[in-house]
Structure formats: structure tokens, C-alpha cells
Protein backbone atom coordinates (compact mmCIF):
# COMPACT_ATOMS: atom_id res chain seq x y z
CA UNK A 1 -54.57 -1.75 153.02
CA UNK A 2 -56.47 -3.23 156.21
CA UNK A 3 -59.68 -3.94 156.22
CA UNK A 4 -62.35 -0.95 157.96
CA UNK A 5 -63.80 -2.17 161.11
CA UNK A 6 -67.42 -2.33 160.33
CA UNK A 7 -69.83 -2.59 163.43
CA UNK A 8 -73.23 -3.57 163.49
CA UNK A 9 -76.24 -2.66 165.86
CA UNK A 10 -79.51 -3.89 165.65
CA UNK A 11 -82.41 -2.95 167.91
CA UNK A 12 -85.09 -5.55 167.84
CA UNK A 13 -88.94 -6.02 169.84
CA UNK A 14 -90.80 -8.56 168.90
CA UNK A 15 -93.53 -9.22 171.79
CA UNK A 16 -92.42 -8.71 174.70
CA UNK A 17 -88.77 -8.80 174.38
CA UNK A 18 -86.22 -6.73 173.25
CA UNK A 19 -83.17 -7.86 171.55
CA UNK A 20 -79.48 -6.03 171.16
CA UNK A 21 -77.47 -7.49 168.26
CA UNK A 22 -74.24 -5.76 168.63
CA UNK A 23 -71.48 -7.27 165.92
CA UNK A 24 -67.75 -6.28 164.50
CA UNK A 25 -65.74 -7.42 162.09
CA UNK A 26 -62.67 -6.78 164.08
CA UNK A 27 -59.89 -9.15 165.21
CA UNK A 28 -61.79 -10.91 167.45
CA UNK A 29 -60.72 -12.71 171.26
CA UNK A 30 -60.69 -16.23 172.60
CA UNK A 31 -62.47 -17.38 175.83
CA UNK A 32 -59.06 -17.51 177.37
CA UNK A 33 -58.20 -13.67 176.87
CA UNK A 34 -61.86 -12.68 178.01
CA UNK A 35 -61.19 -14.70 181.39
CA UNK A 36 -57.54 -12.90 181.81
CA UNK A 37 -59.70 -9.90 181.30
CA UNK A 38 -62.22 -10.84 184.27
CA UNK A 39 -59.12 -11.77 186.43
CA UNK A 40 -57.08 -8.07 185.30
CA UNK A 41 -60.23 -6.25 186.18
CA UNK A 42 -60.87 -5.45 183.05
CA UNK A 43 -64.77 -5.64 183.28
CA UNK A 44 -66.29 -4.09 180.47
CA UNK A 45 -68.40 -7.12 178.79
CA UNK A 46 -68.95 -8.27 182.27
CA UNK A 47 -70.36 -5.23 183.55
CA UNK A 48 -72.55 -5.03 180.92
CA UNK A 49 -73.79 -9.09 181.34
CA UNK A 50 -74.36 -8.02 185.07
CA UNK A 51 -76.82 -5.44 184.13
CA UNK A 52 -78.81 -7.48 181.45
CA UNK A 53 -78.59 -9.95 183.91
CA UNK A 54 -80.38 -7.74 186.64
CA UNK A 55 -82.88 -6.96 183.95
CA UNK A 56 -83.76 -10.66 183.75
CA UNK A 57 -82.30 -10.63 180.47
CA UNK A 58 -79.60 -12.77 178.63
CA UNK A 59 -76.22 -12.52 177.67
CA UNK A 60 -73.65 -14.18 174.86
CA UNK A 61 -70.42 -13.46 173.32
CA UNK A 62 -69.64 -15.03 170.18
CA UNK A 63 -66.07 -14.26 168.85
CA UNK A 64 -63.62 -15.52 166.71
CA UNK A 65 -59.98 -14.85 166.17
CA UNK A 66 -59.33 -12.71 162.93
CA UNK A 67 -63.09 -12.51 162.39
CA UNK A 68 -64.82 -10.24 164.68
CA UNK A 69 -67.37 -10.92 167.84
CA UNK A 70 -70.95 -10.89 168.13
CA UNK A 71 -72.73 -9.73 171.61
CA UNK A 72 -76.49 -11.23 172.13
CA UNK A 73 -78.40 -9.28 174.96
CA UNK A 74 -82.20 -10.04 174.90
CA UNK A 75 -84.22 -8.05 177.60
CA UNK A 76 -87.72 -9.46 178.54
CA UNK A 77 -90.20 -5.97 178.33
CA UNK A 78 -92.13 -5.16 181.46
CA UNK A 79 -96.24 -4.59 180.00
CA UNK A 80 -98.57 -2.94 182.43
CA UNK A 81 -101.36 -1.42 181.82
């Protein structure tokens, strides 16, 4: 029997930044299939760094074949008063 796909999402804000843990224990991708992806216009993740990005945030995949992926987004927090 395979093994359910468990995902993970954690909403963090500690200061003034917000962080987006997003994880899976899926199957996982290399660097090279996420490029062919970019190049197919397949542009999910990369849509989604482009808009952290204009947020002045950050962006990182972490995946590993036959062990899932791990998105990082951290989002600095606008205070005004």
C-alpha cells in the first residue's frame, strides 16, 4: 500500500516578518525538472517566487527525489502606525 501524501503548512510572525512553511512528503523533483518546467511554461513555483519577490520577501525550494519538497517564503510585514 503507498504511502498518503501528507502536506504541511505552517503560518509563522515573529516581529516583523511573516513566514510560509509549506512541506510534502511526496515524490519529490530535481533542479533539472524544475528548470524544464520554467522553459515548458510551466510556471507555477515561479509565479509564486515572483510575487514574494515583489513583496520584498524570499523564496526557496528544497526537494528531494522520493522524499518530498519543502517551499520557504518569508514576507517582511509593513508596521505603520
Amino acid at each position: 500500500m503507498p504511502t498518503p501524501l501528507v502536506l504541511i503548512f505552517q503560518l509563522i510572525s515573529v516581529l516583523k516578518t511573516s513566514y510560509l512553511i509549506i512541506s510534502d512528503n511526496g515524490c519529490g523533483f530535481s533542479k533539472t525538472t524544475l528548470a524544464n518546467a520554467r522553459d515548458a511554461n510551466h510556471l507555477g513555483l515561479y509565479g509564486m517566487q515572483e510575487r514574494v519577490e515583489l513583496l520584498n520577501g524570499s523564496f526557496e525550494i528544497e526537494s528531494t527525489i522520493g522524499q518530498g519538497t519543502i517551499i520557504k517564503i518569508s514576507i517582511p510585514l509593513k508596521m505603520e502606525c
